[in-house]
Protein backbone atom coordinates (compact mmCIF):
# COMPACT_ATOMS: atom_id res chain seq x y z
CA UNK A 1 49.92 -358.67 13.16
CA UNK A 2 50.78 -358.51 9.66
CA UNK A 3 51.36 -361.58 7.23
CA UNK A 4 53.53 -364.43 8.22
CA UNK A 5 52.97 -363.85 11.77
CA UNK A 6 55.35 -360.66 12.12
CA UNK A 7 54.87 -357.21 13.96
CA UNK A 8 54.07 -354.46 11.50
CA UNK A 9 57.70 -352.39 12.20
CA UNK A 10 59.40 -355.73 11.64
CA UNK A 11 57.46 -356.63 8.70
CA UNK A 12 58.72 -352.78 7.71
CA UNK A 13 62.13 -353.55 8.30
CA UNK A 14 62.06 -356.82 6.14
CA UNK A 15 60.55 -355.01 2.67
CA UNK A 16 63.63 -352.19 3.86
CA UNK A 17 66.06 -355.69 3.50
CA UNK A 18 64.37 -356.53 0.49
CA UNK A 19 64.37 -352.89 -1.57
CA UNK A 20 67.92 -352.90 -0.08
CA UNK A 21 68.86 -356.05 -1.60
CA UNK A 22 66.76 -355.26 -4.60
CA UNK A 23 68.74 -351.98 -5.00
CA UNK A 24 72.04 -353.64 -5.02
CA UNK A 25 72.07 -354.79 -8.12
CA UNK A 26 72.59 -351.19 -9.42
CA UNK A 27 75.87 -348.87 -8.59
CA UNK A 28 76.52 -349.17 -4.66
CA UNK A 29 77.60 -345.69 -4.66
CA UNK A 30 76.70 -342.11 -5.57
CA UNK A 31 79.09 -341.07 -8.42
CA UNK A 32 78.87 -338.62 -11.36
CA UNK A 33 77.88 -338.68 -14.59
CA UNK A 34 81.05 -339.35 -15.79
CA UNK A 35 82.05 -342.28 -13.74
CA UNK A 36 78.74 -343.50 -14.38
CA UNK A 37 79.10 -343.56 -18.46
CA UNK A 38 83.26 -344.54 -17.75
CA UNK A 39 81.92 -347.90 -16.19
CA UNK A 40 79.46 -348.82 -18.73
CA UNK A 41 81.69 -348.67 -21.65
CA UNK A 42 83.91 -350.63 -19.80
CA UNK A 43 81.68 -353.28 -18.40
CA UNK A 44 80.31 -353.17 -22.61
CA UNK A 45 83.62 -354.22 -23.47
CA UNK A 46 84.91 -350.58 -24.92
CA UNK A 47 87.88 -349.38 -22.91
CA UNK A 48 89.00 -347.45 -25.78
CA UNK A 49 85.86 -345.41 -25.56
CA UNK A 50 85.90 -345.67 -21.67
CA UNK A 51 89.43 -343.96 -21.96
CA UNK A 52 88.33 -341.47 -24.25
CA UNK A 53 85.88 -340.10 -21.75
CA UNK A 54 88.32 -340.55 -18.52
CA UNK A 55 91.47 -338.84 -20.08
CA UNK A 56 90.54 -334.91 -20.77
CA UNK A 57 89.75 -334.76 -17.43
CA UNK A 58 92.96 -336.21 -15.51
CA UNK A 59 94.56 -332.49 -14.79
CA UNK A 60 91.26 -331.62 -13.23
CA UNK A 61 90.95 -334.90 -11.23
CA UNK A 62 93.52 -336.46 -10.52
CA UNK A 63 93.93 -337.59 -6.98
CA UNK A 64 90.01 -339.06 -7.13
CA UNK A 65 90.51 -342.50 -6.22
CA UNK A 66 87.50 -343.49 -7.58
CA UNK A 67 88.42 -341.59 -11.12
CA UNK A 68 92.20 -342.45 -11.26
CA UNK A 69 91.03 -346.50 -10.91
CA UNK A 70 88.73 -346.45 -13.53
CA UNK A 71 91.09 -344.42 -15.40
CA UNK A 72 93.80 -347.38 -14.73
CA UNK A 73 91.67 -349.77 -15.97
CA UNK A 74 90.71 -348.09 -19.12
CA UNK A 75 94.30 -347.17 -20.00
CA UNK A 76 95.66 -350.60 -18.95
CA UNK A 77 92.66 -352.21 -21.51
CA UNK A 78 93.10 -349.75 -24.13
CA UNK A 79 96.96 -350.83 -24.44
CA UNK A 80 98.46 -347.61 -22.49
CA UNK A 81 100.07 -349.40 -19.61
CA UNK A 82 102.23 -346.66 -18.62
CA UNK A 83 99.02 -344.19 -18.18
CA UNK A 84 97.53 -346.57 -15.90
CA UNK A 85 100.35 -347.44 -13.76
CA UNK A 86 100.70 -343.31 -12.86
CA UNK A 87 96.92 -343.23 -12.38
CA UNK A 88 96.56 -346.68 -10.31
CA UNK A 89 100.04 -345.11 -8.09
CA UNK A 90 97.79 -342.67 -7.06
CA UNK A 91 95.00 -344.35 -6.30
CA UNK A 92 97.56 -346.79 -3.87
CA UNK A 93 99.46 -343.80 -2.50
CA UNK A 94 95.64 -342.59 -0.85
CA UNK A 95 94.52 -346.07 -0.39
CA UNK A 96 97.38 -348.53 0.63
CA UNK A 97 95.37 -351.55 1.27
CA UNK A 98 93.29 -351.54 -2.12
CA UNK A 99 94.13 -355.08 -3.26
CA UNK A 100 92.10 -354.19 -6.37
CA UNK A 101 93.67 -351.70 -7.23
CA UNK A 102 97.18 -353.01 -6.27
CA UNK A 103 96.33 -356.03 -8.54
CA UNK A 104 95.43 -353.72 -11.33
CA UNK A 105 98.86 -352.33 -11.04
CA UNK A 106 100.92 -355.94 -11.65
CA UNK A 107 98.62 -356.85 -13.86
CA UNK A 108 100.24 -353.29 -15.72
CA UNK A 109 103.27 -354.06 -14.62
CA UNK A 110 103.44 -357.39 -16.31
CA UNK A 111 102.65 -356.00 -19.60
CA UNK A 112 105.22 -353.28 -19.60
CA UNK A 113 107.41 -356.20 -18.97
CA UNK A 114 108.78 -355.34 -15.66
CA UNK A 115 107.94 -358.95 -13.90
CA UNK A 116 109.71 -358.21 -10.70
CA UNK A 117 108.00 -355.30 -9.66
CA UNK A 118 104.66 -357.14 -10.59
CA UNK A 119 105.40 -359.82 -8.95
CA UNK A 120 106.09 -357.87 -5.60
CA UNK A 121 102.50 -355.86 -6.08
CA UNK A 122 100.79 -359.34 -6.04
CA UNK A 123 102.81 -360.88 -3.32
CA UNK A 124 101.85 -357.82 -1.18
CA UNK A 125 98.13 -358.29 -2.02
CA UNK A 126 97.97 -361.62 -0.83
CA UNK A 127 99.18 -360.45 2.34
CA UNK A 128 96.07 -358.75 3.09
CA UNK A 129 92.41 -359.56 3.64
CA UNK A 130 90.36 -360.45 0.04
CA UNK A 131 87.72 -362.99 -1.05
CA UNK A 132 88.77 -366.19 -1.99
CA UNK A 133 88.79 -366.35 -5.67
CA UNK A 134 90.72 -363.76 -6.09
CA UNK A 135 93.64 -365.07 -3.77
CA UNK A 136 93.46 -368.05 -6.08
CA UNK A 137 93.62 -365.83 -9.12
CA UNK A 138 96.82 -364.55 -7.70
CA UNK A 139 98.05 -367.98 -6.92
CA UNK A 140 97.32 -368.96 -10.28
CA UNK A 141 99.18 -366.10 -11.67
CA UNK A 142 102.34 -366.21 -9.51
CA UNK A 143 102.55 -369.93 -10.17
CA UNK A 144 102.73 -368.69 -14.28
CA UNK A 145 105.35 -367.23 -13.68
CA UNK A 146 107.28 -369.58 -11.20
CA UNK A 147 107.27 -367.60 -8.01
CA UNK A 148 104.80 -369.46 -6.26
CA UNK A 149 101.43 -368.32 -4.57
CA UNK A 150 100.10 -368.76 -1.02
CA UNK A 151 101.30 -372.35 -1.19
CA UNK A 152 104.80 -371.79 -1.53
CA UNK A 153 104.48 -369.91 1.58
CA UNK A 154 105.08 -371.51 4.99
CA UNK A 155 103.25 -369.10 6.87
CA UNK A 156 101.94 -365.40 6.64
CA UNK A 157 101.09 -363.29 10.13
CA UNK A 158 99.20 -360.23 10.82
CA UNK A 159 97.60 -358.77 13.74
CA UNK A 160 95.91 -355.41 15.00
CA UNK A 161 95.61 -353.04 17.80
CA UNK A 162 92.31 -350.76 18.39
CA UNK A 163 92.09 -347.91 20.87
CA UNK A 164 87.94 -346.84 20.67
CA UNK A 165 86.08 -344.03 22.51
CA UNK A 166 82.02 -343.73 22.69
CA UNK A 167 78.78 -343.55 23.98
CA UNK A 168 76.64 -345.86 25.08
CA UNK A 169 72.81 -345.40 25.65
CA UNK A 170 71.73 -348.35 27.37
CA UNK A 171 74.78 -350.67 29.02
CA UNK A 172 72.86 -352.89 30.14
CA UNK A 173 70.09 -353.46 27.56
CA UNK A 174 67.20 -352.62 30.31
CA UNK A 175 64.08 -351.70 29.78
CA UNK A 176 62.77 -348.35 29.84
CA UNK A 177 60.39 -349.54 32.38
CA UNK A 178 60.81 -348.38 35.79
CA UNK A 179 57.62 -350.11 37.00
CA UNK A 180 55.20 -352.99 35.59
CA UNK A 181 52.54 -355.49 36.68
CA UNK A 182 53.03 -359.38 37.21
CA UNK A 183 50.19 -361.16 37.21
CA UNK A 184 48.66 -362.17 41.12
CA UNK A 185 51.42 -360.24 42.49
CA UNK A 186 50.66 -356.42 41.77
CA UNK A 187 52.98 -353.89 40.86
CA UNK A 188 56.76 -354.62 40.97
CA UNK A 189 59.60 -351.97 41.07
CA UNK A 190 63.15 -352.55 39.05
CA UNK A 191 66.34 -352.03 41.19
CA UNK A 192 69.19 -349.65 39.74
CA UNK A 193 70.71 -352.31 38.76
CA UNK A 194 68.15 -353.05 36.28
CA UNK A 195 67.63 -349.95 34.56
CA UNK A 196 68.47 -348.47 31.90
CA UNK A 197 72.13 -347.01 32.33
CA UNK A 198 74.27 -344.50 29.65
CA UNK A 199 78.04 -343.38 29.83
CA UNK A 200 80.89 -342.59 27.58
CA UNK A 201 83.39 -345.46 27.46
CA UNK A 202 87.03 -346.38 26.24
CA UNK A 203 87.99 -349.79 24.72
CA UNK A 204 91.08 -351.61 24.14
CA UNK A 205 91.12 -354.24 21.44
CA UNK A 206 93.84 -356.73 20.30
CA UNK A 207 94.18 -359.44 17.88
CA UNK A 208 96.60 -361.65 15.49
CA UNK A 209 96.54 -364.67 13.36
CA UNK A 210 98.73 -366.92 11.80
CA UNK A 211 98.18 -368.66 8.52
CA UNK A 212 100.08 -371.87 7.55
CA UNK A 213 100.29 -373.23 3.89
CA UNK A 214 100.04 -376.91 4.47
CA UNK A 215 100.09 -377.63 0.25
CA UNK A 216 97.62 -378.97 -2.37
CA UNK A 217 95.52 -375.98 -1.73
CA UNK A 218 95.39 -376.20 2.18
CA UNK A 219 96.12 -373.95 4.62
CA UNK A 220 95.82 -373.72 8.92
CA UNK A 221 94.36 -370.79 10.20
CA UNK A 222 95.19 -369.99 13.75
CA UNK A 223 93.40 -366.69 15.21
CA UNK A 224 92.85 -365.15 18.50
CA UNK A 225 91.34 -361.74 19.52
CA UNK A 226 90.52 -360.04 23.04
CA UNK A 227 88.79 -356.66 23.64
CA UNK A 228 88.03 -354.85 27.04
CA UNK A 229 85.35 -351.65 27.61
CA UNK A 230 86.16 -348.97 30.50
CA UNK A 231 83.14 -346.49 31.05
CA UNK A 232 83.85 -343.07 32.17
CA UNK A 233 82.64 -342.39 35.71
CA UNK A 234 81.32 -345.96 36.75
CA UNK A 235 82.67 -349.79 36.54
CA UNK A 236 79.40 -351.47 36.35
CA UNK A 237 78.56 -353.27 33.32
CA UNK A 238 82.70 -353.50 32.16
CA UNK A 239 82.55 -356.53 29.32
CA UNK A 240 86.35 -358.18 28.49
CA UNK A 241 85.98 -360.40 25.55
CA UNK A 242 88.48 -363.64 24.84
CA UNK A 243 88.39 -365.39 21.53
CA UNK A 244 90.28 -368.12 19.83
CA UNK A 245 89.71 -369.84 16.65
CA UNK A 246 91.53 -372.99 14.55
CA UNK A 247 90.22 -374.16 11.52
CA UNK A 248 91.21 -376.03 8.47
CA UNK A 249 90.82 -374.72 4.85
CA UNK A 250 90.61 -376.71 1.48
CA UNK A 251 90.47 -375.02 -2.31
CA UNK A 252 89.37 -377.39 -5.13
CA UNK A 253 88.57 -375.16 -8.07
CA UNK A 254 85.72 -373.10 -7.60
CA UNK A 255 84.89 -374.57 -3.79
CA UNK A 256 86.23 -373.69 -0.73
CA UNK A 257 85.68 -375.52 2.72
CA UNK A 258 86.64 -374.50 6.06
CA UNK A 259 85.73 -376.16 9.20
CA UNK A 260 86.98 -375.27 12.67
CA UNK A 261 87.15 -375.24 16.09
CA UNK A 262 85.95 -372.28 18.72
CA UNK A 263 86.29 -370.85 22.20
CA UNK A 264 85.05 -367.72 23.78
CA UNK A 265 84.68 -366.40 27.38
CA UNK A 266 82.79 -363.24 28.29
CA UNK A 267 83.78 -361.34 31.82
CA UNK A 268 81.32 -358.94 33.47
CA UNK A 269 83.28 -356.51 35.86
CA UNK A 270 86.11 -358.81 36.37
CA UNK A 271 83.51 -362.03 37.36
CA UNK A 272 83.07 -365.16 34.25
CA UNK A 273 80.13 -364.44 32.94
CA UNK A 274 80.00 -367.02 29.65
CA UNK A 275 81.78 -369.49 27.89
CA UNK A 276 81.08 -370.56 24.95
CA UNK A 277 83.48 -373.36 22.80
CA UNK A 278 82.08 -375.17 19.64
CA UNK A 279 82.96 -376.38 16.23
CA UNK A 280 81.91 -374.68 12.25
CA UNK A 281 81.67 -375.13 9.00
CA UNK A 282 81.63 -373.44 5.85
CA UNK A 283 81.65 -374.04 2.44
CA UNK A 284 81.66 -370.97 -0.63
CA UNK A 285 81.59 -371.52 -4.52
CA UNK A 286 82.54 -368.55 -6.80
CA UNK A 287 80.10 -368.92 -9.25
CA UNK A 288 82.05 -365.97 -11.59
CA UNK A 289 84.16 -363.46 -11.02
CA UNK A 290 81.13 -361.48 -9.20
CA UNK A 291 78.68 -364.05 -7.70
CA UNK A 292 79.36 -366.23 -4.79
CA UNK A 293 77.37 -368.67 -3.06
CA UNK A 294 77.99 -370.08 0.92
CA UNK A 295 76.36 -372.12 3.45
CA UNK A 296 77.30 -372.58 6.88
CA UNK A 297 76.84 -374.85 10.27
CA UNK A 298 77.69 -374.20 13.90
CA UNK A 299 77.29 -375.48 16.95
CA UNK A 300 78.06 -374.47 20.47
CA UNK A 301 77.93 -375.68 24.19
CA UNK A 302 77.58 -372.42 26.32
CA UNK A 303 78.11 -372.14 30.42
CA UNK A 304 76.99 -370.01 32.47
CA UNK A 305 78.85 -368.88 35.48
CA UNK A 306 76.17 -368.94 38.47
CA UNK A 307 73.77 -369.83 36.52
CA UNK A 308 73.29 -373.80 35.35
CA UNK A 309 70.26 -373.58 34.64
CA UNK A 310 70.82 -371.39 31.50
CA UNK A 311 73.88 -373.81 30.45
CA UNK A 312 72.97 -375.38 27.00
CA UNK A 313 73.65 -376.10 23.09
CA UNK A 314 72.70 -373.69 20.58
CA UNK A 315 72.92 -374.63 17.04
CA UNK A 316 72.85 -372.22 13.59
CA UNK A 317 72.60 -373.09 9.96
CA UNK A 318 72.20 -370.76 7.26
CA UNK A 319 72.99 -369.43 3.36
CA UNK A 320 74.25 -366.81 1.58
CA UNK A 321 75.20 -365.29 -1.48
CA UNK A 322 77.18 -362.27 -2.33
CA UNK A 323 77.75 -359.76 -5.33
CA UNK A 324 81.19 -358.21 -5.33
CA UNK A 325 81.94 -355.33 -8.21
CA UNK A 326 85.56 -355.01 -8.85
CA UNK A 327 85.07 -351.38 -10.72
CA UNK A 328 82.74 -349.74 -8.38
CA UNK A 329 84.84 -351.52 -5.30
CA UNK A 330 81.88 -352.38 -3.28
CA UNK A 331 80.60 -355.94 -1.93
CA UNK A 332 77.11 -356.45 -1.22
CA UNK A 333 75.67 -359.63 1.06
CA UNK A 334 72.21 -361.29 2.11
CA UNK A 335 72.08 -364.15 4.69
CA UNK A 336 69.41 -366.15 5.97
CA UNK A 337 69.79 -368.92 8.93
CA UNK A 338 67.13 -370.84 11.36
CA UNK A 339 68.71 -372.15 14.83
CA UNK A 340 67.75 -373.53 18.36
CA UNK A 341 69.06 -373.31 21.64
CA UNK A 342 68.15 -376.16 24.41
CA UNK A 343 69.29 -376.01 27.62
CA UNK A 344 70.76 -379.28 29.40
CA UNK A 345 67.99 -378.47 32.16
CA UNK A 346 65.22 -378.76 30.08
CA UNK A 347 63.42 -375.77 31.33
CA UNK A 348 61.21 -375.19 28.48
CA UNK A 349 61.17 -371.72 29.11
CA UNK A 350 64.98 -371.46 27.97
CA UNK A 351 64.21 -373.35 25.21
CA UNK A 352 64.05 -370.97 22.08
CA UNK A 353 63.73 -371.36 18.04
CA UNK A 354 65.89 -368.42 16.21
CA UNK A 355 64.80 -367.16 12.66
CA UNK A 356 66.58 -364.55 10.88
CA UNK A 357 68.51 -362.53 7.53
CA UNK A 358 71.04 -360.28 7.35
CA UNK A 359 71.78 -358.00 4.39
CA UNK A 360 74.85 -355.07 4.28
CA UNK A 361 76.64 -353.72 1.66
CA UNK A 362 80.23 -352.14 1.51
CA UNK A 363 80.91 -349.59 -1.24
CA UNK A 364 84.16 -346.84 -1.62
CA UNK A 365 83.54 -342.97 -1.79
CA UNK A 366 85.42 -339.98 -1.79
CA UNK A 367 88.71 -342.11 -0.72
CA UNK A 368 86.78 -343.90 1.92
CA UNK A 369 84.95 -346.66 2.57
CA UNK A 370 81.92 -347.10 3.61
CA UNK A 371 79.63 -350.22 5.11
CA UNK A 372 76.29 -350.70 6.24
CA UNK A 373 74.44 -353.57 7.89
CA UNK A 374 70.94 -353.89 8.78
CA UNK A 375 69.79 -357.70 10.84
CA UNK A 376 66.53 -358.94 12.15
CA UNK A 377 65.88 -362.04 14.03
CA UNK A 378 63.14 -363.73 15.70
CA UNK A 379 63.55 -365.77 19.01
CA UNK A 380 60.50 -367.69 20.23
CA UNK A 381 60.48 -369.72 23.46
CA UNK A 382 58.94 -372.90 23.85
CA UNK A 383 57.73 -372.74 27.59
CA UNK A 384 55.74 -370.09 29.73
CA UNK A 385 57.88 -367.24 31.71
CA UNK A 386 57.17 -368.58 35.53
CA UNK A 387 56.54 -365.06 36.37
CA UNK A 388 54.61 -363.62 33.18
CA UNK A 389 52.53 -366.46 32.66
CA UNK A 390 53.69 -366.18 29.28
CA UNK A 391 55.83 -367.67 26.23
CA UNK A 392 58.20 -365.25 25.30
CA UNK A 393 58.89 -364.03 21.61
CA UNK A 394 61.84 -360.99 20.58
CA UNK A 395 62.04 -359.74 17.47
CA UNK A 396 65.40 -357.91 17.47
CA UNK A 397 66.35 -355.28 14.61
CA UNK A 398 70.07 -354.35 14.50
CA UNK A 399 71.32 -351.53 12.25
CA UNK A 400 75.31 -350.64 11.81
CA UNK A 401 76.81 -347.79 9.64
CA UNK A 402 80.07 -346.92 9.26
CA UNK A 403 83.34 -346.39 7.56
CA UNK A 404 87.13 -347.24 7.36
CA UNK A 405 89.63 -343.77 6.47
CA UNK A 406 93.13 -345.23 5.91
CA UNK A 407 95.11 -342.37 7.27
CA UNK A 408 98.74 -344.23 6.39
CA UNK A 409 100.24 -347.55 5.78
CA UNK A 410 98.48 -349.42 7.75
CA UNK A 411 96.85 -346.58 10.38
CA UNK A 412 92.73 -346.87 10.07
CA UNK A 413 90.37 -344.59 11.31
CA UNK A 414 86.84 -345.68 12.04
CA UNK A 415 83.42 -344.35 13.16
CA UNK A 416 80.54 -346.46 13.13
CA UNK A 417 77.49 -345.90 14.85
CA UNK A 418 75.13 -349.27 15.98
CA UNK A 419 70.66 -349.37 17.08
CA UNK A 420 69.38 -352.20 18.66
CA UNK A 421 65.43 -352.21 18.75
CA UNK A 422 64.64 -355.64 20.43
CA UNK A 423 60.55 -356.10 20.53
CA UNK A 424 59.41 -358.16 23.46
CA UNK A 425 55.97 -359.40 24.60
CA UNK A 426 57.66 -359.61 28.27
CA UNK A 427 58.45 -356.10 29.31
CA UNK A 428 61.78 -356.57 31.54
CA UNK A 429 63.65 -357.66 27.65
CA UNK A 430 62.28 -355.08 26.00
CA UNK A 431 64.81 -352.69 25.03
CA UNK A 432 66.36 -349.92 22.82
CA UNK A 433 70.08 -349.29 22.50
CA UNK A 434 72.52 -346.75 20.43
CA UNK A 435 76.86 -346.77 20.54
CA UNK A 436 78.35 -344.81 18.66
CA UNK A 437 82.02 -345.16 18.45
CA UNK A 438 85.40 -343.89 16.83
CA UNK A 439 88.53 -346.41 16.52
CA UNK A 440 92.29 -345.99 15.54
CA UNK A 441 93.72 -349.17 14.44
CA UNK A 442 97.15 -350.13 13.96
CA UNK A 443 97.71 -353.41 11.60
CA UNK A 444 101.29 -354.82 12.55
């Protein structure tokens, strides 16, 4: 064991959080010389110089997302609007649902003096995902110039569709045991059921919400999202998630708060597995235009179909801050939280203290973007396994890479590719797990 009580490849994979986190701070992408010396003019406060550098080289590169936004910027902040609207045009036609970028382009717009069009650019941003301070930068904006923001609206919808295809290694996150010892009984034999299992899979995913502007900077958010897994060659292990969410959001200046309301069921070939319904909060302060701070509280009652002994509460708390870098495009994120879950039967055994962090970044490349995650969290159990004659502690590492390739207006491409390693000191949850998957998704 190394220090503060934790396994030597999970103490490993909490410096890797750490250097990750610690590398962060720099660019969150590979890029040239070029960009590189582009973006520190700018950030210096020299777009005239920035410009300088970006503009002999438009013939040759044009079409570079990545080049033609800086280039926007720099033209737009050197007082050539015109040059940046052409280069931020391109940057939209390759990436539709870059609200930086689209803001960058009213923001040009409004200085050439064509309001309208400007006006249309930022109402079209709002309509799509983006953190919260710049929504209200928006709002503030379109309120300037008497068109309203987000609260003039009565209510904004969107929704998805996802076909995936994949491979699973382990469906049923068994162990790799086949055989193992309990103690005064002797050897003990798994059934099928209980080992490890692989196939390739399909899924079908669906989802929508519906945003209402109630005024004085609050807004109802009603979501609800369902997904269903079909492996190739077998129906065991089949999962069809159900989720709906309400919750209430206020904005007061640099502070947003959010609580809300939450229900989920989990099916297991076609039998109630889970349900889980519970209540949230959150609260997030912009500290500046790049740092932002949140905490967060939930708590749920969870049933178990066939199973009352493992019905219970589980409770999560936790805090966070993130680093978002409107000219490199990327978002970077660390999380800690501490949690419990008690079970109304008061099996000790059930009973288990959660400690973990979370850390992921999200950074755009070669007219893609990419995302990584990387979790670990600790689960210790307050009574002895009946069985094992032993308290049981996981330690479970999750890593996720992948990235989103906007193939049209609203048409998304995306691989990703997830590991599980969960470490436990009773051998029937100790597991390993890899999916990789590819989904198209259509945003209506």
């Amino acid at each position: 064991m190394s220090i503060l009580g934790l396994a030597p490849r999970s103490a490993v994979f909490v410096a890797g959080l750490l250097a990750l986190w610690l590398c962060l701070t720099g660019p969150a992408q590979a890029q040239d010389a070029l960009l590189d010396k582009a973006r520190a003019e700018l950030q210096a406060g020299r777009p005239e110089a920035a410009f300088a550098l970006l503009a002999p080289q438009e013939a040759q590169r044009a079409g570079d997302p990545a080049f033609d936004y800086l280039l926007g910027i720099a033209a737009l902040d050197a007082g050539q609007p015109t040059r940046a609207i052409f280069a931020l045009e391109r940057v939209l036609a390759l990436q539709p649902r870059n609200n930086l970028a689209r803001a960058e382009i009213a923001r040009a717009y409004l200085v050439s003096g064509e309001t309208d069009t400007a006006v249309g650019e930022l109402q079209s941003a709002l309509r799509e995902p983006m953190p919260p301070e710049a929504a209200a930068a928006i709002d503030r904006v379109l309120g300037t110039l008497g068109r309203g923001g987000r609260s003039a609206e009565t209510n904004r919808n969107s929704g998805y569709i996802e076909l995936g295809v994949g491979h699973d290694s382990n469906l049923n996150s068994a162990t790799a045991s086949e055989q193992f010892a309990l103690p005064g009984i002797g050897l003990f034999t798994l059934s099928a059921d209980s080992r490890v299992a692989d196939a390739w899979f399909s899924s079908l995913a669906v989802g929508g919400s519906h945003v209402r502007a109630l005024g004085e900077g609050r807004s109802l958010v009603l979501s609800g999202s369902g997904q269903s897994t079909f492996h190739a060659g077998s129906d065991r292990f089949e999962p069809t998630q159900l989720d709906l969410s309400a919750a209430l959001t206020q904005r007061s200046g640099t502070d947003t708060w959010t609580v809300g309301a939450q229900f989920g069921q989990l099916w297991l070939d076609g039998q109630r597995q889970r349900i889980a319904a519970g209540i949230s909060g959150l609260w997030q302060r912009q500290l500046d235009e790049r740092w932002e701070l949140a905490g967060f509280a939930q708590g749920a009652r969870l049933v178990y179909s066939g199973q009352s002994v493992r019905n219970g509460t589980r409770f999560i708390a936790g805090a966070g801050v993130a680093r978002s870098d409107a000219l490199g495009g990327s978002v970077r994120y660390a999380t800690a939280y501490v949690g419990q879950e008690v079970p109304s039967s008061g099996v000790a055994a059930l009973e288990q203290a959660i400690v973990g962090a979370r850390a992921g970044l999200e950074w755009q490349a070669m007219g893609l973007t990419w995302w990584g995650q990387g979790q670990l969290e600790s689960r210790r159990h307050q009574g002895t396994e009946p069985l094992f004659n032993e308290r049981r502690n996981d330690r479970q590492i999750d890593l996720r890479l992948g990235l989103r390739w906007n193939l049209a207006r609203d048409w998304q491409l995306q691989p990703q590719l997830s590991w599980t390693d969960n470490h436990s000191n009773i051998v029937i949850y100790d597991y390993r797990r890899t999916v990789f998957k590819v989904t198209l998704r259509r945003d209506l």
